[in-house]
PDB file of N, CA and C in Angstrom:
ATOM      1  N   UNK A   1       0.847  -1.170   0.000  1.00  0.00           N
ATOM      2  CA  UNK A   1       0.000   0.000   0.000  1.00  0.00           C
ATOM      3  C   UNK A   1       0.892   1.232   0.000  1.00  0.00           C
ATOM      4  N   UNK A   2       0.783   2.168  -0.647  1.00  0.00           N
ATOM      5  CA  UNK A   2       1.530   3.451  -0.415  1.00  0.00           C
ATOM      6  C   UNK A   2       0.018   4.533  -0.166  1.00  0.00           C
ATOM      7  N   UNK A   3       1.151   5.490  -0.186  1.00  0.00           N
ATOM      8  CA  UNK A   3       0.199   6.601   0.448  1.00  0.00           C
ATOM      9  C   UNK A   3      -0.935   7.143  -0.131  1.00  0.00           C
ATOM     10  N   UNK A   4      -0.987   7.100  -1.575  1.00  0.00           N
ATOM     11  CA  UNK A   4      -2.300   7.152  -2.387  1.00  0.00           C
ATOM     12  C   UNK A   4      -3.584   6.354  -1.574  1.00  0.00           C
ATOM     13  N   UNK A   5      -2.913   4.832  -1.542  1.00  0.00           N
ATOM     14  CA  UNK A   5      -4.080   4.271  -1.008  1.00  0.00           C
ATOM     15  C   UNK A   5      -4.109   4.209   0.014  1.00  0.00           C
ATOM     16  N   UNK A   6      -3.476   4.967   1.226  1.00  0.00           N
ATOM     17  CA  UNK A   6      -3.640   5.247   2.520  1.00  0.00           C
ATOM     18  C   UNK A   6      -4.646   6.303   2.423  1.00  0.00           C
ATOM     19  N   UNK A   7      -4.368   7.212   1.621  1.00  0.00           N
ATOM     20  CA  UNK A   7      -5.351   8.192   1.736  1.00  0.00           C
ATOM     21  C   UNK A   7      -6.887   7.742   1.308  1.00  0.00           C
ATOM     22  N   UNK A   8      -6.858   7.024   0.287  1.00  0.00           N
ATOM     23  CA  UNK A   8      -8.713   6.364  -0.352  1.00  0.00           C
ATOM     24  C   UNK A   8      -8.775   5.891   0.770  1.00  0.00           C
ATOM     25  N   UNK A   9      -8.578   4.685   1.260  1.00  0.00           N
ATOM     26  CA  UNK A   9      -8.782   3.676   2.242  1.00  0.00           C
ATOM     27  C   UNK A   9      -9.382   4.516   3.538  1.00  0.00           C
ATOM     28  N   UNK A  10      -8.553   5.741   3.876  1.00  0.00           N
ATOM     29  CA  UNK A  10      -8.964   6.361   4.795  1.00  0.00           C
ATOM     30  C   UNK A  10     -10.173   7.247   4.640  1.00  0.00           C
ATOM     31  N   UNK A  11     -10.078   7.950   3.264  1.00  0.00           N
ATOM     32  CA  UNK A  11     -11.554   8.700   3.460  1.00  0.00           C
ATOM     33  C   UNK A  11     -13.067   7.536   3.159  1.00  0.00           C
ATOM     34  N   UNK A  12     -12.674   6.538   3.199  1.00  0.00           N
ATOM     35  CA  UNK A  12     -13.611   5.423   2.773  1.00  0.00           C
ATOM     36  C   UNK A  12     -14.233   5.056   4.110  1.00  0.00           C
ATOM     37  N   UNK A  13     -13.165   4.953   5.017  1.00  0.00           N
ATOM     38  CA  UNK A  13     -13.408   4.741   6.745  1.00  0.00           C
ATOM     39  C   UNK A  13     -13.765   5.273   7.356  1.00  0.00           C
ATOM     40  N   UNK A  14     -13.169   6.715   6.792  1.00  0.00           N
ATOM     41  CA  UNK A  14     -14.167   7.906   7.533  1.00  0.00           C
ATOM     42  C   UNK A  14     -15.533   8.708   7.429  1.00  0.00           C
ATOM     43  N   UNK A  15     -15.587   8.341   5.711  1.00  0.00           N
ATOM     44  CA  UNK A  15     -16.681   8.992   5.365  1.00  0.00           C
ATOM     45  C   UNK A  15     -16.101  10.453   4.662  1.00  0.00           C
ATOM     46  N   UNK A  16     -15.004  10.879   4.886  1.00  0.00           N
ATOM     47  CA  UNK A  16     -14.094  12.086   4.717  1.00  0.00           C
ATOM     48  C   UNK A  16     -13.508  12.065   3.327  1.00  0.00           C
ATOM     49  N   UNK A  17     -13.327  13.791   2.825  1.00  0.00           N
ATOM     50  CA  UNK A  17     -13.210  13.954   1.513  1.00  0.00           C
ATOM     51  C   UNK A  17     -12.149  12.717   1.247  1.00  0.00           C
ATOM     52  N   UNK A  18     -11.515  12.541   0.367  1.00  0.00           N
ATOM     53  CA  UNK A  18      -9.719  12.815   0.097  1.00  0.00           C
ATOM     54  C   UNK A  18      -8.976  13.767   0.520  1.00  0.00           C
ATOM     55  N   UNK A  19      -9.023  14.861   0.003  1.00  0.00           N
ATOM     56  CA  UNK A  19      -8.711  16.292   0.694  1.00  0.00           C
ATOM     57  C   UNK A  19      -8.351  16.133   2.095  1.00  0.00           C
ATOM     58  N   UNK A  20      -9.722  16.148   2.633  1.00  0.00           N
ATOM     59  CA  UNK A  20      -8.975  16.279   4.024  1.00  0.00           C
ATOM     60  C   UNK A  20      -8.421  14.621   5.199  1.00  0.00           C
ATOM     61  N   UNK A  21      -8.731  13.758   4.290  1.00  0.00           N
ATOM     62  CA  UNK A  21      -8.244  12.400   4.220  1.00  0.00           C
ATOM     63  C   UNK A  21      -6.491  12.574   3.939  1.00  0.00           C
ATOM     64  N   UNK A  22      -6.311  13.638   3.161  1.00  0.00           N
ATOM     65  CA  UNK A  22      -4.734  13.625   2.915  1.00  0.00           C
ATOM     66  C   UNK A  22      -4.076  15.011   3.658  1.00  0.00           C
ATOM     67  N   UNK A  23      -4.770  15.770   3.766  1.00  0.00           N
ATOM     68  CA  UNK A  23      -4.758  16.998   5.533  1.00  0.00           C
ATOM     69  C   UNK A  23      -4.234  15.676   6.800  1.00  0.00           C
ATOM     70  N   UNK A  24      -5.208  15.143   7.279  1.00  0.00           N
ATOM     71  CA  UNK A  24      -4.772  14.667   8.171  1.00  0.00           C
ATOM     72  C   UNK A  24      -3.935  13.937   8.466  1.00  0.00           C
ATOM     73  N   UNK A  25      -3.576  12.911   7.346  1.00  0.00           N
ATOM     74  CA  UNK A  25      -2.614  12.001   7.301  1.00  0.00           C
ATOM     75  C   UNK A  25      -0.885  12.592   7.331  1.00  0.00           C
ATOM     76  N   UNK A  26      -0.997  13.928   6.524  1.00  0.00           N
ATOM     77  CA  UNK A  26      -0.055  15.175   6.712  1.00  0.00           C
ATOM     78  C   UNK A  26       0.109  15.252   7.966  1.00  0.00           C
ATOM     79  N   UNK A  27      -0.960  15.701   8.879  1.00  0.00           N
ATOM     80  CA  UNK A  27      -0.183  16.746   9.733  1.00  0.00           C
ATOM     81  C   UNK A  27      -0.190  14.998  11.074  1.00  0.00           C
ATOM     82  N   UNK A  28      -0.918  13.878  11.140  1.00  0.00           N
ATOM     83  CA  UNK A  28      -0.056  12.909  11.644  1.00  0.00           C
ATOM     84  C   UNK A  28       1.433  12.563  11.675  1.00  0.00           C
ATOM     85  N   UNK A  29       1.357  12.658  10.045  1.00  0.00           N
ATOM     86  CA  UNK A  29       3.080  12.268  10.171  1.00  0.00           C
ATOM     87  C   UNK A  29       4.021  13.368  10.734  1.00  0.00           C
ATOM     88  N   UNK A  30       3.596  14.793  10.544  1.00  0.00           N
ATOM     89  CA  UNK A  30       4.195  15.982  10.671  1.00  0.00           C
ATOM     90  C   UNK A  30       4.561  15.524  12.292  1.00  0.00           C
ATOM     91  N   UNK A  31       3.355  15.610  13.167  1.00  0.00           N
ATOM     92  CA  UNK A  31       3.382  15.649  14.728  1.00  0.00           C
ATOM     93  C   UNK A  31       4.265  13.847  14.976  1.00  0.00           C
ATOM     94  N   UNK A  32       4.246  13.160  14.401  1.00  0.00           N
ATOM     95  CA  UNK A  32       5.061  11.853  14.620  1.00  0.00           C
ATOM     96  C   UNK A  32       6.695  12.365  14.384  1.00  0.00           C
ATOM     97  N   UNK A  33       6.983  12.832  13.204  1.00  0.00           N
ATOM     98  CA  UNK A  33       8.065  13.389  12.897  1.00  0.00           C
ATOM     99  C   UNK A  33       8.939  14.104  14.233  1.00  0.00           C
ATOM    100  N   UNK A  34       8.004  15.070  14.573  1.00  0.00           N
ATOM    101  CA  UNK A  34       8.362  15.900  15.686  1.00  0.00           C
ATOM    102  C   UNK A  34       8.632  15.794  16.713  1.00  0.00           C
ATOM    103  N   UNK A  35       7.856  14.595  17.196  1.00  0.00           N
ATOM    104  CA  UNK A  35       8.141  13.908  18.584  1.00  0.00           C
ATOM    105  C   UNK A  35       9.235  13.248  18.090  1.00  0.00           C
ATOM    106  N   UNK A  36       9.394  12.497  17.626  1.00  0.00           N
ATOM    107  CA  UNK A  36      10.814  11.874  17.170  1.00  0.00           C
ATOM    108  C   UNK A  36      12.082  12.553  17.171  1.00  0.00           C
ATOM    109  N   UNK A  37      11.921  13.799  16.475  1.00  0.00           N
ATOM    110  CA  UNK A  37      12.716  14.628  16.731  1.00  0.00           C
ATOM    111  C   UNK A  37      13.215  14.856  18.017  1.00  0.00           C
ATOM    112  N   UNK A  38      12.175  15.405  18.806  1.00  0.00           N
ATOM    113  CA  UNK A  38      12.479  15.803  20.025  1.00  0.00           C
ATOM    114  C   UNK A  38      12.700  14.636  21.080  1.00  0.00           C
ATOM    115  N   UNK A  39      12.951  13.433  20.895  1.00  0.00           N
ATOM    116  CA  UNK A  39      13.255  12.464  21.680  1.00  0.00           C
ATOM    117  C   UNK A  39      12.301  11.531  22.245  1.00  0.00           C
ATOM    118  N   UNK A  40      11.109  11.702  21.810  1.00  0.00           N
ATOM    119  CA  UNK A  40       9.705  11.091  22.563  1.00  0.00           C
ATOM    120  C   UNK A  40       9.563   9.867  21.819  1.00  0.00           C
ATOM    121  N   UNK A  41       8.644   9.019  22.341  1.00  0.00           N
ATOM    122  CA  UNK A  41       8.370   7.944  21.897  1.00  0.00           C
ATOM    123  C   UNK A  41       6.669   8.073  21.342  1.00  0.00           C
ATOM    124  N   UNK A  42       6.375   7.198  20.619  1.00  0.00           N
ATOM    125  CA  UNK A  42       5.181   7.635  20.582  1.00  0.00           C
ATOM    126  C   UNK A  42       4.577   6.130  21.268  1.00  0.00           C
ATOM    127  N   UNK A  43       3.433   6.194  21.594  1.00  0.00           N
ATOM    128  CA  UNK A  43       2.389   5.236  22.494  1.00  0.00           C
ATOM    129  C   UNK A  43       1.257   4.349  21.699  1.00  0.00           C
ATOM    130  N   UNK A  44       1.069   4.429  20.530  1.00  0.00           N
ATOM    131  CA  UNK A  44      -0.349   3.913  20.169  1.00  0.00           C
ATOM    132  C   UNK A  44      -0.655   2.540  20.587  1.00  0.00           C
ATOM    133  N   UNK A  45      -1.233   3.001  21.889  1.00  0.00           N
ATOM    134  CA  UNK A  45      -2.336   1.534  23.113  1.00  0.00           C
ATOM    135  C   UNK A  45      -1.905   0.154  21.746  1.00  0.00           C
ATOM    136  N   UNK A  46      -2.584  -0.974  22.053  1.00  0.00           N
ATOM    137  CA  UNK A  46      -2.791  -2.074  21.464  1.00  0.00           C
ATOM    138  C   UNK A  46      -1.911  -1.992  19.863  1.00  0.00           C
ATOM    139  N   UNK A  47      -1.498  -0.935  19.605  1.00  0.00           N
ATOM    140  CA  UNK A  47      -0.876  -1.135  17.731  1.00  0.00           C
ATOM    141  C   UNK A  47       0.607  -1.114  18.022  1.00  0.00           C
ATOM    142  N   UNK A  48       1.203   0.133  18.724  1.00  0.00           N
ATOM    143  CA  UNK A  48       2.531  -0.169  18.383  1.00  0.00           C
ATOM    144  C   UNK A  48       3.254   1.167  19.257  1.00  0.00           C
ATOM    145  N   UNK A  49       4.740   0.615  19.442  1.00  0.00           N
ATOM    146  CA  UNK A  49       5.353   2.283  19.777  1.00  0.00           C
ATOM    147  C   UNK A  49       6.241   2.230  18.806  1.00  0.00           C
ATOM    148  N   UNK A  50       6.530   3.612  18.827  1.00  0.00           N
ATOM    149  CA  UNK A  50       7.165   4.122  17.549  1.00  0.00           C
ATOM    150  C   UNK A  50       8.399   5.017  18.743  1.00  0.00           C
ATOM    151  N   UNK A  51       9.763   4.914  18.198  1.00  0.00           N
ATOM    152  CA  UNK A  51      10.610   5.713  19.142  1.00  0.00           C
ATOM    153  C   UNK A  51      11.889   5.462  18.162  1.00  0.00           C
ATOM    154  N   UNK A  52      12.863   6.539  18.490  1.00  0.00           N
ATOM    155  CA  UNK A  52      14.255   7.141  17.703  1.00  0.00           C
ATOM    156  C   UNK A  52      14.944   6.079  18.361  1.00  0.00           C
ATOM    157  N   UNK A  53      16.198   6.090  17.826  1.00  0.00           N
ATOM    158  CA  UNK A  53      17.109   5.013  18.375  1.00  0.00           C
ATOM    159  C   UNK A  53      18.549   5.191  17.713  1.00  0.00           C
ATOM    160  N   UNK A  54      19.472   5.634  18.391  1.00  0.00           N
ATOM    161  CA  UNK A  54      20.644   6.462  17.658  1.00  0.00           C
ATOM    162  C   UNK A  54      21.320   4.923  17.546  1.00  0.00           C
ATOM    163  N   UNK A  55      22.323   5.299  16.467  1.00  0.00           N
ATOM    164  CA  UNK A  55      22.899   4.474  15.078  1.00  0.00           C
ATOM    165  C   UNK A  55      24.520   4.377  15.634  1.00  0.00           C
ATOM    166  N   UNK A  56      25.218   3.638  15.823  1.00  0.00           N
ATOM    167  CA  UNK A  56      27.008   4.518  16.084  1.00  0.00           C
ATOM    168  C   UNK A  56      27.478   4.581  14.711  1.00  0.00           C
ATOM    169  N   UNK A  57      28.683   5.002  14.711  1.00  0.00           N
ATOM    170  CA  UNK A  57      28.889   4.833  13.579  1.00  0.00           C
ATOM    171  C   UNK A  57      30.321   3.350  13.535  1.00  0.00           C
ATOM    172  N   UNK A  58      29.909   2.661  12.275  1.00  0.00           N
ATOM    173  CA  UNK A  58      30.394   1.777  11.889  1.00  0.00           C
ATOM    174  C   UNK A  58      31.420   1.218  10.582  1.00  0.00           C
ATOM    175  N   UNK A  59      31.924   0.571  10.398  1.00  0.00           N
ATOM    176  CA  UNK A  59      33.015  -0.040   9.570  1.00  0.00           C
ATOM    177  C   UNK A  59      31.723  -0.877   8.381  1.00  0.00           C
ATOM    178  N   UNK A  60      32.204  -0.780   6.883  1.00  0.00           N
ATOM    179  CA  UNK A  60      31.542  -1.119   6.117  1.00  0.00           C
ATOM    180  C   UNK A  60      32.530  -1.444   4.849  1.00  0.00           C
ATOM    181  N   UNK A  61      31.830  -1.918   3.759  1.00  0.00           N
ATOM    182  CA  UNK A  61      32.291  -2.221   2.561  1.00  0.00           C
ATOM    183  C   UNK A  61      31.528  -2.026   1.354  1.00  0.00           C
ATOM    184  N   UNK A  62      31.973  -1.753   0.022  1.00  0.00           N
ATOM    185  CA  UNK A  62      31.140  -1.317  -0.838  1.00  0.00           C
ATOM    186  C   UNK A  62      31.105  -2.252  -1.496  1.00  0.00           C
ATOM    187  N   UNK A  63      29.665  -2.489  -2.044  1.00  0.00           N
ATOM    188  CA  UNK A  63      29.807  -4.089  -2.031  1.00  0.00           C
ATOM    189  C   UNK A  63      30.501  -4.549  -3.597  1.00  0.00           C
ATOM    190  N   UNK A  64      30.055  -3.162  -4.835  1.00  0.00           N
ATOM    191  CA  UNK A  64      30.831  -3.431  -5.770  1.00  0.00           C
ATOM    192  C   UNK A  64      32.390  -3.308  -5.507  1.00  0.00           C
ATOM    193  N   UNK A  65      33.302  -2.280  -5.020  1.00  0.00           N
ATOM    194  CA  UNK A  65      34.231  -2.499  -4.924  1.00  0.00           C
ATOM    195  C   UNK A  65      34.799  -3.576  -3.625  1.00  0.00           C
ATOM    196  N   UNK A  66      34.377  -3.579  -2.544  1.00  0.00           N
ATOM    197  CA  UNK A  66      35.034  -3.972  -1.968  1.00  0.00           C
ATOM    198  C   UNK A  66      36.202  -2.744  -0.835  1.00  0.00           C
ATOM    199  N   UNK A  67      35.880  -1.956  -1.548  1.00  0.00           N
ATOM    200  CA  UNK A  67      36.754  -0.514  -0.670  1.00  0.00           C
ATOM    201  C   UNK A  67      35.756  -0.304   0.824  1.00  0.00           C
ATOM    202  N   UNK A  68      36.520  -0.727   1.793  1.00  0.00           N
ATOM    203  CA  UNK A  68      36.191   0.075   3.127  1.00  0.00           C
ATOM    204  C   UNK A  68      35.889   1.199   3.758  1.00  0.00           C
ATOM    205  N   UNK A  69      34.552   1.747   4.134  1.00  0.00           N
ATOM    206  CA  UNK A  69      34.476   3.283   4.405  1.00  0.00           C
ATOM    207  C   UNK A  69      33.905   2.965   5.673  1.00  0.00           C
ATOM    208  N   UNK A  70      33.429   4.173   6.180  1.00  0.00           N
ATOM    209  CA  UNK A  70      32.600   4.001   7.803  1.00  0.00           C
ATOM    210  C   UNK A  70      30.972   4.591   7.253  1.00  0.00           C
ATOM    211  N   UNK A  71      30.279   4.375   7.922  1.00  0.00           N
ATOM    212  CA  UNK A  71      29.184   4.691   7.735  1.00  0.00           C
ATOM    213  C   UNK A  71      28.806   5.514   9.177  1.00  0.00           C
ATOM    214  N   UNK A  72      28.915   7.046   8.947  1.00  0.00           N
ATOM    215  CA  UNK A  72      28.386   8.072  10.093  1.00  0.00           C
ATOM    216  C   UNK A  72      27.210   7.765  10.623  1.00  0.00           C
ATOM    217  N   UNK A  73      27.377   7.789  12.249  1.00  0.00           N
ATOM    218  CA  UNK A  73      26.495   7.975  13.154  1.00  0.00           C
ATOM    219  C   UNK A  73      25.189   8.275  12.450  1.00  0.00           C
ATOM    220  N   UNK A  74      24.054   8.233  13.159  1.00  0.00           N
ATOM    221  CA  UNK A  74      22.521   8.944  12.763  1.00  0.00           C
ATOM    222  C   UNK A  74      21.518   8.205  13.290  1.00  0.00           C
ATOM    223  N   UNK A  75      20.288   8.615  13.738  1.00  0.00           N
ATOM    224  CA  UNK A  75      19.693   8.445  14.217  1.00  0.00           C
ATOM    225  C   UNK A  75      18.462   7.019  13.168  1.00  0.00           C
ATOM    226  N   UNK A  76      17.851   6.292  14.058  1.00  0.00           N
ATOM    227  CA  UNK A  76      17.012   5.644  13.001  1.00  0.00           C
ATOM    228  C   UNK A  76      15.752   5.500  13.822  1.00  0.00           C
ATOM    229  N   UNK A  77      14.501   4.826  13.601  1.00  0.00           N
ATOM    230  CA  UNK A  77      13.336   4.499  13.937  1.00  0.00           C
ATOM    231  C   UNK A  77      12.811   3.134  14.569  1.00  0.00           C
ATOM    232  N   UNK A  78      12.749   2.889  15.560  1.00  0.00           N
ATOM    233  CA  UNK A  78      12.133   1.094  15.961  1.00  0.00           C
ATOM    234  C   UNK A  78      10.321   1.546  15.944  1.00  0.00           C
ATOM    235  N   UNK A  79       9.775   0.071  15.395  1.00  0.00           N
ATOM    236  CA  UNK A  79       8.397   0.231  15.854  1.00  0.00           C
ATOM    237  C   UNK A  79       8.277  -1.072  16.090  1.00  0.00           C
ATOM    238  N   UNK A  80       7.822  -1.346  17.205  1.00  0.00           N
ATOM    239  CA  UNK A  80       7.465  -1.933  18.246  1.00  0.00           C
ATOM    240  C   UNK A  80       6.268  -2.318  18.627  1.00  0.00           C
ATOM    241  N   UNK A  81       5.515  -3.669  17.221  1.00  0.00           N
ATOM    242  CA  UNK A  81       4.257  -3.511  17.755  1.00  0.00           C
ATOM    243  C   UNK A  81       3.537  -4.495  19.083  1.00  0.00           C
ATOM    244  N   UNK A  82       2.345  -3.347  19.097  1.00  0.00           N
ATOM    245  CA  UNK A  82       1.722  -3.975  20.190  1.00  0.00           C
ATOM    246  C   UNK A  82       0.595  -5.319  20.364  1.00  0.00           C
ATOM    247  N   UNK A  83       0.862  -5.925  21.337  1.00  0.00           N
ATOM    248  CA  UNK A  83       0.028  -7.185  21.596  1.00  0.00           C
ATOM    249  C   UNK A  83      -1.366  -7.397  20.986  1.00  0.00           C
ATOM    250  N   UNK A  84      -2.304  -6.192  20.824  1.00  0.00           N
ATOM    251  CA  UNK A  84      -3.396  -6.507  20.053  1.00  0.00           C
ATOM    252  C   UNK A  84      -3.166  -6.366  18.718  1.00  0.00           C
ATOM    253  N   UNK A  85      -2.486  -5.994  18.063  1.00  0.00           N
ATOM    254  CA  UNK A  85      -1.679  -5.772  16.536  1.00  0.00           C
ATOM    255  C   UNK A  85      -1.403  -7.230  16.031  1.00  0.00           C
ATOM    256  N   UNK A  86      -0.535  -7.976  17.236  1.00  0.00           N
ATOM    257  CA  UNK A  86       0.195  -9.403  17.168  1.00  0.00           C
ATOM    258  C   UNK A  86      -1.170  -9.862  17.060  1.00  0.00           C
ATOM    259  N   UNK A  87      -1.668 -10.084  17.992  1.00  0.00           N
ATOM    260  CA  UNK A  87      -2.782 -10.865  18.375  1.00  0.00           C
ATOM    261  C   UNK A  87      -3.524 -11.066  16.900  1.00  0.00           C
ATOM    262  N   UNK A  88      -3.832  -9.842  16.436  1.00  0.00           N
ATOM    263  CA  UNK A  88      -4.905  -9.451  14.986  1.00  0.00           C
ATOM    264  C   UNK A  88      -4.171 -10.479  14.062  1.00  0.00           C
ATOM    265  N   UNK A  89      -2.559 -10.179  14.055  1.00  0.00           N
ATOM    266  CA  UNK A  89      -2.195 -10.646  12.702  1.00  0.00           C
ATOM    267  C   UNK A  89      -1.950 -12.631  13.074  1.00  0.00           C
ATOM    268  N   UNK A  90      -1.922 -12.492  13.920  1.00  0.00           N
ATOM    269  CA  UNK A  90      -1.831 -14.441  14.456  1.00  0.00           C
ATOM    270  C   UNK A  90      -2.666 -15.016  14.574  1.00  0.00           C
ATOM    271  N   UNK A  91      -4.277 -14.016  14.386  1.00  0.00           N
ATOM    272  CA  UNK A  91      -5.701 -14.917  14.538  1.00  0.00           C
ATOM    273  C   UNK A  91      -6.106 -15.785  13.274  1.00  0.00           C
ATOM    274  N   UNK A  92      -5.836 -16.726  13.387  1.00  0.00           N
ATOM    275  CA  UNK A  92      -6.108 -17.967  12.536  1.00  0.00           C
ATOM    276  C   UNK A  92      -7.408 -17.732  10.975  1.00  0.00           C
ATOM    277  N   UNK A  93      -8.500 -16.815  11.969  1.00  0.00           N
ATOM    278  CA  UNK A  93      -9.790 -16.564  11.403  1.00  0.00           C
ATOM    279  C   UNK A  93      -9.134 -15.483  10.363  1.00  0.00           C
ATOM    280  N   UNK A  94      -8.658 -14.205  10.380  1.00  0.00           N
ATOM    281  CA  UNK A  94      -8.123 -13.063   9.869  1.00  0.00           C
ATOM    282  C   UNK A  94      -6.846 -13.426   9.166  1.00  0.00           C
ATOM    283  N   UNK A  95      -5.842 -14.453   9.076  1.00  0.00           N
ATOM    284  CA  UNK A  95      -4.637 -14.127   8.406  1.00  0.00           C
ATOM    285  C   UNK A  95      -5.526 -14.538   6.812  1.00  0.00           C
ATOM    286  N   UNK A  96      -4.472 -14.123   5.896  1.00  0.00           N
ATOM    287  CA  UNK A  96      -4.288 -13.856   4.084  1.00  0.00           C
ATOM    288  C   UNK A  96      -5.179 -13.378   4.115  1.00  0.00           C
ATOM    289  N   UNK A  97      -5.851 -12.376   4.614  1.00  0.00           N
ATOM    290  CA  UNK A  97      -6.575 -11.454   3.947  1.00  0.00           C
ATOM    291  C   UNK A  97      -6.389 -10.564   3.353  1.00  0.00           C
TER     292      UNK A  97
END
């Protein structure tokens, strides 16, 4: 799914234009972004946490050449889902759908 059909899917659920089906989905990621930024984790009950997780920096290889470089520090993303998420996707009745 990409974000096109994040956005149908969503104004379909909501009843909500597209328009503002793709407003909101904006300013979600905007305020997810931000907390991230600023060091927070995010919480969503039963689906998942979402939180930053700094990177060190490391020893690498290119895989066409073979030449050794480091790969700089930086920050990356864990999501961490939650038990009713698991639960959904392990229910026997609901999987290949």
């Amino acid at each position: 799914m990409n974000k096109q059909q994040l956005i149908n899917d969503l104004a379909l659920k909501t009843g909500q234009t597209k328009s503002t089906s793709q407003k909101m989905l904006q300013a979600l990621m905007e305020i997810i972004t931000d907390q991230l930024r600023c060091g927070d984790e995010i919480h969503l009950y039963g689906f998942a946490v979402i939180s930053r997780w700094h990177q060190s920096k490391r020893p690498a290889r290119n895989p066409k050449t073979g030449a050794p470089h480091v790969i700089p520090e930086r920050f990356s993303v864990k999501l961490k889902p939650g038990k009713q998420l698991l639960d959904e996707l392990n229910n026997p009745q609901t999987k290949n759908k």
